[in-house]
Protein backbone atom coordinates (compact mmCIF):
# COMPACT_ATOMS: atom_id res chain seq x y z
CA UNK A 1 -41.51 -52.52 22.26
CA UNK A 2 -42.05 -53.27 18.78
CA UNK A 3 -45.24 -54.70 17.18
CA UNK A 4 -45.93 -55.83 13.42
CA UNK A 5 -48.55 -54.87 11.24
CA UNK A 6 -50.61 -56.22 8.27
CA UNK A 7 -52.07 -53.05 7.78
CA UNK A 8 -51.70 -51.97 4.44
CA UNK A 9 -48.75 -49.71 3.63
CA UNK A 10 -48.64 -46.66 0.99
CA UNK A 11 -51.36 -48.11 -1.45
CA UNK A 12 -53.36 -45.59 -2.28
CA UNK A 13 -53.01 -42.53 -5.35
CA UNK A 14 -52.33 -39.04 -4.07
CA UNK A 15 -55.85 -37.39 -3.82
CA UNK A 16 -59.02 -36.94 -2.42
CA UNK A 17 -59.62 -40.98 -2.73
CA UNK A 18 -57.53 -41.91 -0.03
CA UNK A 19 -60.52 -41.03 1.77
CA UNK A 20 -62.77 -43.37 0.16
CA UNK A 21 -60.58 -46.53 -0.03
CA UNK A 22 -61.17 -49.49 2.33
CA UNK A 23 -57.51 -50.23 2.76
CA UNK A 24 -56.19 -49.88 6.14
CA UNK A 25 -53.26 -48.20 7.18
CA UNK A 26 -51.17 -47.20 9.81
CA UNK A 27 -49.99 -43.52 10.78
CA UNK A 28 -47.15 -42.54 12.40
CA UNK A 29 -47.64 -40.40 15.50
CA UNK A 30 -45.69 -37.55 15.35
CA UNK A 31 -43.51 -39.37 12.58
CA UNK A 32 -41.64 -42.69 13.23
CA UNK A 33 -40.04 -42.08 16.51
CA UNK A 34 -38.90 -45.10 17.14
CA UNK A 35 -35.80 -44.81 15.74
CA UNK A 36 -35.27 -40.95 15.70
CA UNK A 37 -36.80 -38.02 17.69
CA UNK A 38 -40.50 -36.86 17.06
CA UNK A 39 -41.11 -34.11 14.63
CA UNK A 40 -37.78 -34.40 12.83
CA UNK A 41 -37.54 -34.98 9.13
CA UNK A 42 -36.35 -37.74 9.76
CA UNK A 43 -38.93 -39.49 11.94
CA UNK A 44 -41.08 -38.48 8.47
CA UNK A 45 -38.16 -40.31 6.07
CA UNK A 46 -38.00 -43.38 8.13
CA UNK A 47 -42.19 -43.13 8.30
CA UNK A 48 -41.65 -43.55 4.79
CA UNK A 49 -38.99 -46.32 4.96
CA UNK A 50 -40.98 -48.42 7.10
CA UNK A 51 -44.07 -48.29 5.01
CA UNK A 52 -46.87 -46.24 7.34
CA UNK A 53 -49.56 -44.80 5.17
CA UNK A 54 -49.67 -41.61 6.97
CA UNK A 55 -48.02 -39.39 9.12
CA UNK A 56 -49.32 -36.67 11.81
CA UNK A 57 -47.54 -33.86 12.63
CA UNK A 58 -47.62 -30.63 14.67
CA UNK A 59 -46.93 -27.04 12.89
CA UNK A 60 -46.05 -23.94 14.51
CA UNK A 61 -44.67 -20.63 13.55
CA UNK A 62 -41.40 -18.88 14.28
CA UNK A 63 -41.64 -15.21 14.78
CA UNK A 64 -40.14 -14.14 12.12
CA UNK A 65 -42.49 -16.08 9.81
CA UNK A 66 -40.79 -19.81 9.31
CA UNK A 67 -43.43 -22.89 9.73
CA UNK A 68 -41.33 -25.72 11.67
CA UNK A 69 -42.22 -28.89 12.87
CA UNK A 70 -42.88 -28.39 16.77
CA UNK A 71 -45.21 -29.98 19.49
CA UNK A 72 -44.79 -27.49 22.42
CA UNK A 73 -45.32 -24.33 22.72
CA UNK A 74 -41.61 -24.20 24.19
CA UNK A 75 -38.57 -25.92 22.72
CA UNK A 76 -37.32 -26.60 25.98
CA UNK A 77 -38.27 -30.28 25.77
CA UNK A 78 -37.33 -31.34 22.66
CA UNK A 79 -34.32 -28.70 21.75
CA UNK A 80 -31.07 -27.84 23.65
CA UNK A 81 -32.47 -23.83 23.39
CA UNK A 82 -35.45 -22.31 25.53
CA UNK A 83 -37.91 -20.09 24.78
CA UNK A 84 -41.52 -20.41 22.94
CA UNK A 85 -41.57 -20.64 19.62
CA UNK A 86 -43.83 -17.75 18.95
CA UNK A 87 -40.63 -15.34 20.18
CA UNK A 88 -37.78 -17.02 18.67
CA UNK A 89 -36.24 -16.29 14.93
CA UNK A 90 -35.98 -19.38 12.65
CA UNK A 91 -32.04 -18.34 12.64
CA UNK A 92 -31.96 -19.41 16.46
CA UNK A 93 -33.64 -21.98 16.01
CA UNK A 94 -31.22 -23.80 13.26
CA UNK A 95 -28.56 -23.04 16.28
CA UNK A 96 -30.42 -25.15 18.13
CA UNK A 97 -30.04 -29.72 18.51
CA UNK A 98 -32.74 -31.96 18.93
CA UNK A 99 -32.81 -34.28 22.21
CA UNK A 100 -33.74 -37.67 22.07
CA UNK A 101 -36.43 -39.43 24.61
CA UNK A 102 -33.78 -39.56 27.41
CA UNK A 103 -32.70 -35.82 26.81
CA UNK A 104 -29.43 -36.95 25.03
CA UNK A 105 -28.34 -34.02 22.20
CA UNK A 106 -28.50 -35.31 18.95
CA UNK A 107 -27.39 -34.67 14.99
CA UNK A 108 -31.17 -33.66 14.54
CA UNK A 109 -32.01 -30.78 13.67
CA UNK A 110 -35.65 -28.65 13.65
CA UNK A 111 -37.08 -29.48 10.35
CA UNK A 112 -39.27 -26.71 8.47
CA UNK A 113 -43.04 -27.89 7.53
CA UNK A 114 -41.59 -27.76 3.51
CA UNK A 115 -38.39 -30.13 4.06
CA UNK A 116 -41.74 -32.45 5.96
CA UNK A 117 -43.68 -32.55 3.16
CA UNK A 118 -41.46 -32.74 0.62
CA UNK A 119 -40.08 -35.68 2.27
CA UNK A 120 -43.99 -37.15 2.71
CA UNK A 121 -44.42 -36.31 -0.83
CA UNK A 122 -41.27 -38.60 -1.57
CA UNK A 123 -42.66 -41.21 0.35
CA UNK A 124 -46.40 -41.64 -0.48
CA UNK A 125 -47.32 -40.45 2.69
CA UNK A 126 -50.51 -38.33 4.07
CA UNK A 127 -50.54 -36.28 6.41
CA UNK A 128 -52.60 -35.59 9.19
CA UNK A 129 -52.38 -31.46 10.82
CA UNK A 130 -52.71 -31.52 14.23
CA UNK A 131 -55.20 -28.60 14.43
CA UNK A 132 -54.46 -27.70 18.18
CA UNK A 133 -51.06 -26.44 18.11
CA UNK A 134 -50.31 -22.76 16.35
CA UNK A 135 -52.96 -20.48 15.45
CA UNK A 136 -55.73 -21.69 13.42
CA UNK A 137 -58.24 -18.64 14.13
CA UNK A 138 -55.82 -16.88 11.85
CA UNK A 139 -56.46 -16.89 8.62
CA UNK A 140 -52.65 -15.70 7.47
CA UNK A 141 -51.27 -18.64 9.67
CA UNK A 142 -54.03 -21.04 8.27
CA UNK A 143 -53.33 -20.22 4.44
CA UNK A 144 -49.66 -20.19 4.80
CA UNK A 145 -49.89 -24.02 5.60
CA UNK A 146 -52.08 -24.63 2.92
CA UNK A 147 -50.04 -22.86 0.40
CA UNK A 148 -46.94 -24.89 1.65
CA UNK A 149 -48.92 -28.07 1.12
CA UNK A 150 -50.40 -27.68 -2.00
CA UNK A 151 -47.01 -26.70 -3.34
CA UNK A 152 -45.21 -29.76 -1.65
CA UNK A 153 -48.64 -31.40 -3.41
CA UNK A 154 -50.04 -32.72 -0.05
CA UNK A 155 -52.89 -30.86 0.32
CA UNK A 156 -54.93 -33.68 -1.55
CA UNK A 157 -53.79 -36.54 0.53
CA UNK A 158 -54.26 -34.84 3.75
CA UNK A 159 -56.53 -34.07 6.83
CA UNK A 160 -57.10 -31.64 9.50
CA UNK A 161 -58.08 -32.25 13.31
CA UNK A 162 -60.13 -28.93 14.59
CA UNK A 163 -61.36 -29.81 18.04
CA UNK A 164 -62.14 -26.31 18.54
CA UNK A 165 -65.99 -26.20 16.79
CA UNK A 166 -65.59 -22.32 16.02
CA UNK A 167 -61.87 -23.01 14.59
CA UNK A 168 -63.24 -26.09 12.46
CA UNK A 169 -66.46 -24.26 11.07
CA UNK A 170 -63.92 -21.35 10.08
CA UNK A 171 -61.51 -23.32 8.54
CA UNK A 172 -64.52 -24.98 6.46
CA UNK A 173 -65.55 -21.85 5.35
CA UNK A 174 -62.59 -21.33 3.90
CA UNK A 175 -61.68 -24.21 2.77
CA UNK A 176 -64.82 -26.32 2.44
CA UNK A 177 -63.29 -28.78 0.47
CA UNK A 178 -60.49 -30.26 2.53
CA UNK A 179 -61.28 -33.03 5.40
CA UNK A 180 -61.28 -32.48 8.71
CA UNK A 181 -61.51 -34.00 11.75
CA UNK A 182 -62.05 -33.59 15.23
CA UNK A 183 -61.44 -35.81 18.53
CA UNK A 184 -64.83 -37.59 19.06
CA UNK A 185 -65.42 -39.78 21.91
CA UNK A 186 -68.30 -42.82 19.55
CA UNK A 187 -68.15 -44.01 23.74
CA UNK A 188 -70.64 -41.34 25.15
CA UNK A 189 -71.06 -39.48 21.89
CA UNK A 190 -70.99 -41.38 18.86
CA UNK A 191 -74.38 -39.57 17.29
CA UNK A 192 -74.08 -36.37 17.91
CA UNK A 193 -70.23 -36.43 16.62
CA UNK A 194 -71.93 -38.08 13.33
CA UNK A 195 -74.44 -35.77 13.06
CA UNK A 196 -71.64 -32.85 13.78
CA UNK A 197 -68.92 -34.31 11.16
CA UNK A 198 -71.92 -34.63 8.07
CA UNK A 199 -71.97 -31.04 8.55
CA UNK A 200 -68.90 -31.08 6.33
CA UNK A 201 -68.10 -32.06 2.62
CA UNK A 202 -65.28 -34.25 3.63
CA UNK A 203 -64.51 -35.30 7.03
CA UNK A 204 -63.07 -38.46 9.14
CA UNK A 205 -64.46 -39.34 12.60
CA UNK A 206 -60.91 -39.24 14.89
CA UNK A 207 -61.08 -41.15 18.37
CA UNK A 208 -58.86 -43.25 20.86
CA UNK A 209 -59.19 -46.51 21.00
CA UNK A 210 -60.10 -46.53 24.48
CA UNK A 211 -63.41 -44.30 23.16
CA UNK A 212 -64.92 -46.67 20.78
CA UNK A 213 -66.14 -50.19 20.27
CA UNK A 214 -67.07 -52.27 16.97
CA UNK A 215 -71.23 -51.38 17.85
CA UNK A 216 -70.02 -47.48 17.44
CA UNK A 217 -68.04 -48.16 14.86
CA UNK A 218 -70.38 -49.65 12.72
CA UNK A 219 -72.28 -46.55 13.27
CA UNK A 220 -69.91 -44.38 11.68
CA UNK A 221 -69.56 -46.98 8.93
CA UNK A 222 -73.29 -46.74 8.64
CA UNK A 223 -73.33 -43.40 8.03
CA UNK A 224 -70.71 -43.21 5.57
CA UNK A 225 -67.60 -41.70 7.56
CA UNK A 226 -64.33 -43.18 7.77
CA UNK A 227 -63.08 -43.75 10.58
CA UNK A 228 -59.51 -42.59 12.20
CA UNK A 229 -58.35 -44.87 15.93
CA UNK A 230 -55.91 -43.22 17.78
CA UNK A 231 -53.43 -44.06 20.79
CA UNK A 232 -53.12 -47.49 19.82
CA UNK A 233 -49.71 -48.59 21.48
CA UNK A 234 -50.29 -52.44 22.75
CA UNK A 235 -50.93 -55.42 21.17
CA UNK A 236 -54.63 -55.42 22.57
CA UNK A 237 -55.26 -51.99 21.47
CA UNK A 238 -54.05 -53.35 17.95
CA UNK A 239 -56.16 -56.27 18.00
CA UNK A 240 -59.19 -54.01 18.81
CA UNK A 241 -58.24 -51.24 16.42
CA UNK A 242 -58.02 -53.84 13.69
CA UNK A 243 -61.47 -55.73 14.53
CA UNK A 244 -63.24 -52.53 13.51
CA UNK A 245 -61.27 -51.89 10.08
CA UNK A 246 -60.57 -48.28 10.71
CA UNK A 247 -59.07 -46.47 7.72
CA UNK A 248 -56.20 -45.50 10.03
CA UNK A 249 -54.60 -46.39 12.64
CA UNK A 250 -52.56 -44.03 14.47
CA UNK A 251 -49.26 -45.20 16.71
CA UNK A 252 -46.03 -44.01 18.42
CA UNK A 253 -44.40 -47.91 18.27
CA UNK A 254 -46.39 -50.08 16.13
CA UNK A 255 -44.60 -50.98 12.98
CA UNK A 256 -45.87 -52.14 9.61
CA UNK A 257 -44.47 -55.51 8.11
CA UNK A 258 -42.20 -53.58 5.88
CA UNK A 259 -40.19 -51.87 8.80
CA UNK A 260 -38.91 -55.84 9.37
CA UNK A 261 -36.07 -55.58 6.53
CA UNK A 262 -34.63 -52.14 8.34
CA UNK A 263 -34.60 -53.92 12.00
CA UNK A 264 -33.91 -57.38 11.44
């Protein structure tokens, strides 16, 4: 089911602002797949069609070296091949279709983390790195992402969800600079997670929408941070999103206003 939006859609200038606008926008879970598999380039493209403001996405690494677009460890679910990712060459893995929800094979094919930004780059998009799948203890696997973004010039309009403390305050020292995130709970925790994301030069305060209501949220507004609502797939989780003017909103099905000219 399909919902409309009056969220704001790709307004804001490719860097570190984005952060520091009051628009609000919507981001694409995993890209827009509502009309194509997740994690595909084209979930990004049509992302970009529709008008979301931001996409989030899930990077892993082949084993010969390749960053693709993958949320499991395995691409049993998603792929017509088996096998984790970790052990299989990016050759086999351009052998390989991507199946839709109901397992149907598809045209799709794995996309690699440049074709994904290039394509958000395209589309005014941001991009949020979903900090819990790969390796990001590893400093190799860490900068080879970066290096792909700031070449596909991302890196600026972008954020990075580090749930793992130790993993977060590593990545900071490396790259203090960048925003990053983590998945708070403002329900039971809402000071200490302040207190926790201040730590940091630039960072967003990341929580579902069943954590968080407009006291908490005017919190975090009170102390500065932007904030990013997750899970929000009903109308009611919409409506309550939207009452605390989030900077994003992050959904699998809701569509902004724009998306009306592709599905009418």
């Amino acid at each position: 089911m399909l919902f409309d939006s009056n969220v704001s859609a790709n307004g804001d200038s490719r860097n570190k602002n984005w952060l520091t606008s009051n628009n609000m926008e919507l981001s694409a879970h995993r890209g827009s797949h509502v009309m194509v598999p997740e994690n595909t380039l084209e979930a990004v493209e049509w992302a970009g069609k529709f008008g979301y403001g931001f996409i989030e996405i899930d990077v892993r690494k082949t084993k010969d070296g390749q960053y693709i677009l993958m949320h499991d460890d395995t691409v049993d679910r998603t792929t017509t091949g088996s096998g984790r990712v970790v052990d299989l060459t990016w050759e086999e893995i351009q052998e390989l279709s991507i199946l839709d929800k109901d397992g149907n094979v598809t045209e799709y094919k794995v996309p690699t983390l440049e074709e994904a930004l290039e394509a958000a780059y395209e589309y005014g998009l941001g991009v949020n790195f979903d900090g819990s799948k790969g390796d990001w203890s590893d400093q190799s696997f860490v900068d080879g992402i970066l290096e792909i973004a700031e070449e596909e010039r991302i890196l600026d309009h972008s954020f990075f969800v580090l749930s793992n403390q130790g993993m977060r305050d590593q990545f900071n020292s490396w790259y203090p600079e960048e925003t990053v995130s983590f998945l708070g709970n403002a329900a039971d925790n809402v000071e200490a997670d302040i207190q926790e994301l201040q730590k940091y030069e630039s960072a967003i305060y990341s929580t579902s929408v069943n954590n968080i209501d407009e006291e908490n949220a005017e919190k975090i507004k009170d102390a500065g941070i932007k904030l990013h609502i997750y899970s929000v797939n009903t109308d009611e989780a919409y409506e309550k999103a939207k009452s605390m003017k989030p900077r994003l909103i992050e959904t699998d099905v809701i569509l902004p206003q724009k998306a009306n000219k592709y599905l009418d």
